[in-house]
C-alpha atoms as a PDB file:
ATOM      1  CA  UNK A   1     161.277 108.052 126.941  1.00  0.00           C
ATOM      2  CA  UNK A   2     157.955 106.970 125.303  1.00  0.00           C
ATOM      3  CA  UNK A   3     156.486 109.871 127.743  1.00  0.00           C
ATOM      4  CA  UNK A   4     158.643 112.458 126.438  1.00  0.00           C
ATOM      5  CA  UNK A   5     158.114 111.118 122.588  1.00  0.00           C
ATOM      6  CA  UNK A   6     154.228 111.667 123.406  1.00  0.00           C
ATOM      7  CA  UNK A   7     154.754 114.794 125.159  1.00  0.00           C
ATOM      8  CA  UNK A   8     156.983 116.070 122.390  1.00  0.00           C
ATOM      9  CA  UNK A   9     154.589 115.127 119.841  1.00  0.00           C
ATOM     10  CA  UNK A  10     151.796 116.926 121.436  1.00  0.00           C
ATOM     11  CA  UNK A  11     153.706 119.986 121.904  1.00  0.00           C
ATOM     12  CA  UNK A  12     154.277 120.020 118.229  1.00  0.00           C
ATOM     13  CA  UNK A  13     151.179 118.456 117.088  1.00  0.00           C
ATOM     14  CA  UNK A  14     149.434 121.692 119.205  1.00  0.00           C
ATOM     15  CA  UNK A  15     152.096 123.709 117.506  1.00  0.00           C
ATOM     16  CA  UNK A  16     151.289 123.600 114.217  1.00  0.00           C
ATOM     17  CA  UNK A  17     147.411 123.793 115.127  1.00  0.00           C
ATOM     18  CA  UNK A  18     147.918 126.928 116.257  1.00  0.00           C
ATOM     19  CA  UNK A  19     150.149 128.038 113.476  1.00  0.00           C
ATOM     20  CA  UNK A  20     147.029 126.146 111.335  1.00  0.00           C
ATOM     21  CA  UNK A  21     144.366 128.516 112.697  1.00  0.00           C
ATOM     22  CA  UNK A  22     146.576 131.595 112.186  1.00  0.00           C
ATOM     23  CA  UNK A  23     147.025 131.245 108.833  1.00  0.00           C
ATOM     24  CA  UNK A  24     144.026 130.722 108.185  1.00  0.00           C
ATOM     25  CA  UNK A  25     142.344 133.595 110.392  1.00  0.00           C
ATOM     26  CA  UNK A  26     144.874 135.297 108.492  1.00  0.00           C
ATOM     27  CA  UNK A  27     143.922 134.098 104.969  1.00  0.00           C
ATOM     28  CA  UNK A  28     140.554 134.823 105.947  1.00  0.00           C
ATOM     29  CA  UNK A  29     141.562 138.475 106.663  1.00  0.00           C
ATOM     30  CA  UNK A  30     143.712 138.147 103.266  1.00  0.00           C
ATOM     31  CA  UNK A  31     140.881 136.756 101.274  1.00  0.00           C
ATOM     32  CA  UNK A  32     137.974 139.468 102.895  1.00  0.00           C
ATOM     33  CA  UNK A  33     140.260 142.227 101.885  1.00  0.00           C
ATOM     34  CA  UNK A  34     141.324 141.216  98.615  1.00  0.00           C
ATOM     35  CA  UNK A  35     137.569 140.333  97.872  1.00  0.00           C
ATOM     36  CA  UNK A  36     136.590 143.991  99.173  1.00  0.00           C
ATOM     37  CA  UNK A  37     139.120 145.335  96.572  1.00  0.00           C
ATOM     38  CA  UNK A  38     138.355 143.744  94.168  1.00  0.00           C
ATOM     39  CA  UNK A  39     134.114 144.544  94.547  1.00  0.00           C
ATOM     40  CA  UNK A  40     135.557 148.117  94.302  1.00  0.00           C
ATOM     41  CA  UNK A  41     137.955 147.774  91.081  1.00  0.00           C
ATOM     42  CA  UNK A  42     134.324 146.219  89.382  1.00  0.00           C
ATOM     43  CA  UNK A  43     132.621 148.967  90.711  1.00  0.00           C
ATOM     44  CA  UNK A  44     135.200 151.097  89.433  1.00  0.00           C
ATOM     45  CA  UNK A  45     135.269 149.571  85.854  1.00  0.00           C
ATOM     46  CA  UNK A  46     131.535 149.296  85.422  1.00  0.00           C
ATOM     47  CA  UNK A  47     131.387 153.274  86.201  1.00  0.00           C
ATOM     48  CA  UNK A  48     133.960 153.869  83.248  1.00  0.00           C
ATOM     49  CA  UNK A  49     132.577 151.616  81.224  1.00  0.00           C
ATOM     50  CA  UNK A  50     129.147 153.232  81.952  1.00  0.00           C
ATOM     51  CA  UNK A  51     130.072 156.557  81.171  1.00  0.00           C
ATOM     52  CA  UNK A  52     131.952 155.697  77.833  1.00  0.00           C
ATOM     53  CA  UNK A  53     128.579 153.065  76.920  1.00  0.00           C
ATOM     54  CA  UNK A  54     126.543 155.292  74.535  1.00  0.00           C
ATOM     55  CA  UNK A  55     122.838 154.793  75.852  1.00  0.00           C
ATOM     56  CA  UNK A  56     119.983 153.837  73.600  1.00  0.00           C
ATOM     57  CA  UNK A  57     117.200 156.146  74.327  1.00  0.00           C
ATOM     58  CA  UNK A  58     113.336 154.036  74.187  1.00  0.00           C
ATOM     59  CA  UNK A  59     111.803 156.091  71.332  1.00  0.00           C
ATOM     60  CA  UNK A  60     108.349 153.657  71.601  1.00  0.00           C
ATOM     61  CA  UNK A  61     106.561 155.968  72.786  1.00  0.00           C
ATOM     62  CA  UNK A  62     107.093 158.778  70.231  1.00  0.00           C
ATOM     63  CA  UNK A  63     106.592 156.213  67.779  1.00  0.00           C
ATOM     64  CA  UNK A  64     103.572 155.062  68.683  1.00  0.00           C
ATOM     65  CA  UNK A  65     102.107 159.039  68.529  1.00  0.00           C
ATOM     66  CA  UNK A  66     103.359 159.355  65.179  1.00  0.00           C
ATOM     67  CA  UNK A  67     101.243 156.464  64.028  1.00  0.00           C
ATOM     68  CA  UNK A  68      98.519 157.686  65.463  1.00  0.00           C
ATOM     69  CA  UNK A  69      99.227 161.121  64.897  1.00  0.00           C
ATOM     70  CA  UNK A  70     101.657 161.774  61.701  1.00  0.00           C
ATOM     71  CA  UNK A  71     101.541 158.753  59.417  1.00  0.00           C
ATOM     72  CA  UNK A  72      98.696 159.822  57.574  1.00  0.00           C
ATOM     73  CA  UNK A  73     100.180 162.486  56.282  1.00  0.00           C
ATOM     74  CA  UNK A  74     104.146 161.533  56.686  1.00  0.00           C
ATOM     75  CA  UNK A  75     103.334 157.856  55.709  1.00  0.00           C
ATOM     76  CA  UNK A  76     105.142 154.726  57.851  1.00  0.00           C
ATOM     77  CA  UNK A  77     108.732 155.219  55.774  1.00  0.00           C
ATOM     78  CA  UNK A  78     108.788 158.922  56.515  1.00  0.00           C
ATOM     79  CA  UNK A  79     108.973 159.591  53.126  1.00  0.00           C
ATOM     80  CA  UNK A  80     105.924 161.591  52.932  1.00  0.00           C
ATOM     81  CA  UNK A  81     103.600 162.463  49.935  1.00  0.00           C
ATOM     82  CA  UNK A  82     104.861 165.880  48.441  1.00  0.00           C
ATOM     83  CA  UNK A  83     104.260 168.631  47.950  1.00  0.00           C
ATOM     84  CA  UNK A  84     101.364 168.695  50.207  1.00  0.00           C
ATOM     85  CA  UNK A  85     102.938 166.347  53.179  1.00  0.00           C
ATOM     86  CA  UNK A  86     106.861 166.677  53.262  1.00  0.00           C
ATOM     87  CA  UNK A  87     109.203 163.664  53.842  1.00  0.00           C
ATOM     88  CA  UNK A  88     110.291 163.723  57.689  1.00  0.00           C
ATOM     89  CA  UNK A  89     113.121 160.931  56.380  1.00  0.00           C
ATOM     90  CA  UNK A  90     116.580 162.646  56.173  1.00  0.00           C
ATOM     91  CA  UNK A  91     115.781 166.064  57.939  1.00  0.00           C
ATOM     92  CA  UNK A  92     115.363 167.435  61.330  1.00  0.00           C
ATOM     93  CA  UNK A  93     112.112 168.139  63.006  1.00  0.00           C
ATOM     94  CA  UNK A  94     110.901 172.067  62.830  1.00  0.00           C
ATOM     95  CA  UNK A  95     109.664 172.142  65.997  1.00  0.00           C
ATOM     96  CA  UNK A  96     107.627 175.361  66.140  1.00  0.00           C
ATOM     97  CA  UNK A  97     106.053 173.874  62.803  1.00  0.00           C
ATOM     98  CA  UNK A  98     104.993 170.514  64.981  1.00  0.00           C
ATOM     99  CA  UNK A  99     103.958 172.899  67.995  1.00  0.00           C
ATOM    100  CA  UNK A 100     102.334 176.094  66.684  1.00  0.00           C
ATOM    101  CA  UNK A 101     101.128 174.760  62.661  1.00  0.00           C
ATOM    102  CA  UNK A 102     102.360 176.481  59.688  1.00  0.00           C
ATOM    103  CA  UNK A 103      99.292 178.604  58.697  1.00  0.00           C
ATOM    104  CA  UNK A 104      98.380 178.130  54.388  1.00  0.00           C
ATOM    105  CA  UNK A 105      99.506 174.231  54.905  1.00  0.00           C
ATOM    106  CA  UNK A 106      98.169 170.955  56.431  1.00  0.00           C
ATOM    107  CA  UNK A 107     100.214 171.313  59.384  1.00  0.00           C
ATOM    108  CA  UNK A 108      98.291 171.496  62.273  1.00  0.00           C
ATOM    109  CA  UNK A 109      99.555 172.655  65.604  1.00  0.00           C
ATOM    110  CA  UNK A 110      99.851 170.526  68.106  1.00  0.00           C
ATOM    111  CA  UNK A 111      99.814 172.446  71.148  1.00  0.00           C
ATOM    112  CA  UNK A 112      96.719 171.801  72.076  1.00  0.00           C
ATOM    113  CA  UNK A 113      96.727 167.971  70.740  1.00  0.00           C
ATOM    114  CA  UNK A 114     100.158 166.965  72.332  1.00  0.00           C
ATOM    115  CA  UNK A 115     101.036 166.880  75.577  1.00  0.00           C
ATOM    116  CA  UNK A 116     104.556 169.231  75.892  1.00  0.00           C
ATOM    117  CA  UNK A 117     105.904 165.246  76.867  1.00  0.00           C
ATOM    118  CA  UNK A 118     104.296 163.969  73.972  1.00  0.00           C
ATOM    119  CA  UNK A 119     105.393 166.048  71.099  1.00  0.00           C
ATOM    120  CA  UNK A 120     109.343 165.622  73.256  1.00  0.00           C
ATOM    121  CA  UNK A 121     108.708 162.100  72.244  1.00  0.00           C
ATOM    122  CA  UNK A 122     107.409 162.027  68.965  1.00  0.00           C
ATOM    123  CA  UNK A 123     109.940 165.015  67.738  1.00  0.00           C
ATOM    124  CA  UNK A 124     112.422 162.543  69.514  1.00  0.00           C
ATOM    125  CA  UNK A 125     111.240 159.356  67.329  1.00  0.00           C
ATOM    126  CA  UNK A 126     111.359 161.016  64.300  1.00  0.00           C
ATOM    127  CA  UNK A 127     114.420 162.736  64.437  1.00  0.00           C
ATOM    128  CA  UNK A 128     115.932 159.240  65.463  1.00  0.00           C
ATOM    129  CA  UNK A 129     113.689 157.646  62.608  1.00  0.00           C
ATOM    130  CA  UNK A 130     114.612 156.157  59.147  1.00  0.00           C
ATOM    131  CA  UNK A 131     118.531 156.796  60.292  1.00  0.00           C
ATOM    132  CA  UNK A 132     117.832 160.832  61.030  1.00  0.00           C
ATOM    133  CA  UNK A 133     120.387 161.453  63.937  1.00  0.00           C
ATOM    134  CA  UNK A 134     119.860 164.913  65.657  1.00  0.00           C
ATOM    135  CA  UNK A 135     119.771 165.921  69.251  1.00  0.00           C
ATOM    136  CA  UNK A 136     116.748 164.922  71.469  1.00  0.00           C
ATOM    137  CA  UNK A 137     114.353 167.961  72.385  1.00  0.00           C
ATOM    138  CA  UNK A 138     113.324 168.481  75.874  1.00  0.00           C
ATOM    139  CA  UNK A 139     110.758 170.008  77.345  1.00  0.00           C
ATOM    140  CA  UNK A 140     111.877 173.356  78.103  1.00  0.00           C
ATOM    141  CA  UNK A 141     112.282 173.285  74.243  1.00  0.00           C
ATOM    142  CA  UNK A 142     108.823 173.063  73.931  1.00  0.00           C
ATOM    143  CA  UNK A 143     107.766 175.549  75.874  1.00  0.00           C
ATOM    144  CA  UNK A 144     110.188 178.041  74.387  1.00  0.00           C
ATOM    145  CA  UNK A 145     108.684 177.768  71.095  1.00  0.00           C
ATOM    146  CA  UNK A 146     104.832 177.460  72.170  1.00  0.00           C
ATOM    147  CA  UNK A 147     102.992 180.681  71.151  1.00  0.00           C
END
């Protein structure tokens, strides 16, 4: 009888380790599957939450060339020093004015200062400057409006 107890108990001792290892083979299955989904319902959520994120465009650059370049004239504030040097503050970049001069004024033309990318980015600063909100300029805008 003690045989048969033994026996017994083996048989359901190696019973329930195999019942053991499939459930967890299978949770392993369960758990790589439910990870894989959700990896892809992130993915998912970061893409919407990319395309409805408004981007914040690096206007450093631009910046910097209208120190250099503008501020004279412009001054830091944008505000200018009229009637001679308009304020930039509040209005939207002429860009044929910044490329090709305006002939009887100070305004030079840049076109031969400014790199096409360089006058992209310092149109770009200042009409992003001193709360001015208009669209960037790229540059096939430049080139359209070089003489």
């Amino acid at each position: 009888m003690k045989k048969l107890s033994i026996s017994i108990l083996a048989i359901i001792l190696a019973f329930n380790v195999s019942i053991l290892f499939t459930s967890c083979e299978n949770s392993e299955k369960d758990a790589d599957e439910a990870a894989a989904e959700m990896t892809e319902e992130a993915n998912e959520a970061t893409e919407e939450s990319a395309a409805e994120e408004t981007v914040t465009a690096d206007y450093s650059a631009g910046e910097a060339i209208y120190k250099s370049k503008c501020m004279a004239c412009h001054q830091e504030n944008g505000e200018g020093l009229d009637p001679s040097f308009p304020a930039l503050k509040g209005k939207t970049v002429n860009l044929d004015m910044v490329v090709n001069g305006k002939e009887g004024t100070a305004m030079a033309a840049f076109k031969n200062q400014l790199s096409d990318q360089e006058i992209v980015d310092v149109v770009n600063y200042v009409d992003h400057a001193w709360g001015n909100n208009a669209d960037d300029i790229t540059l096939e805008d430049v080139a359209a409006v070089k003489k």
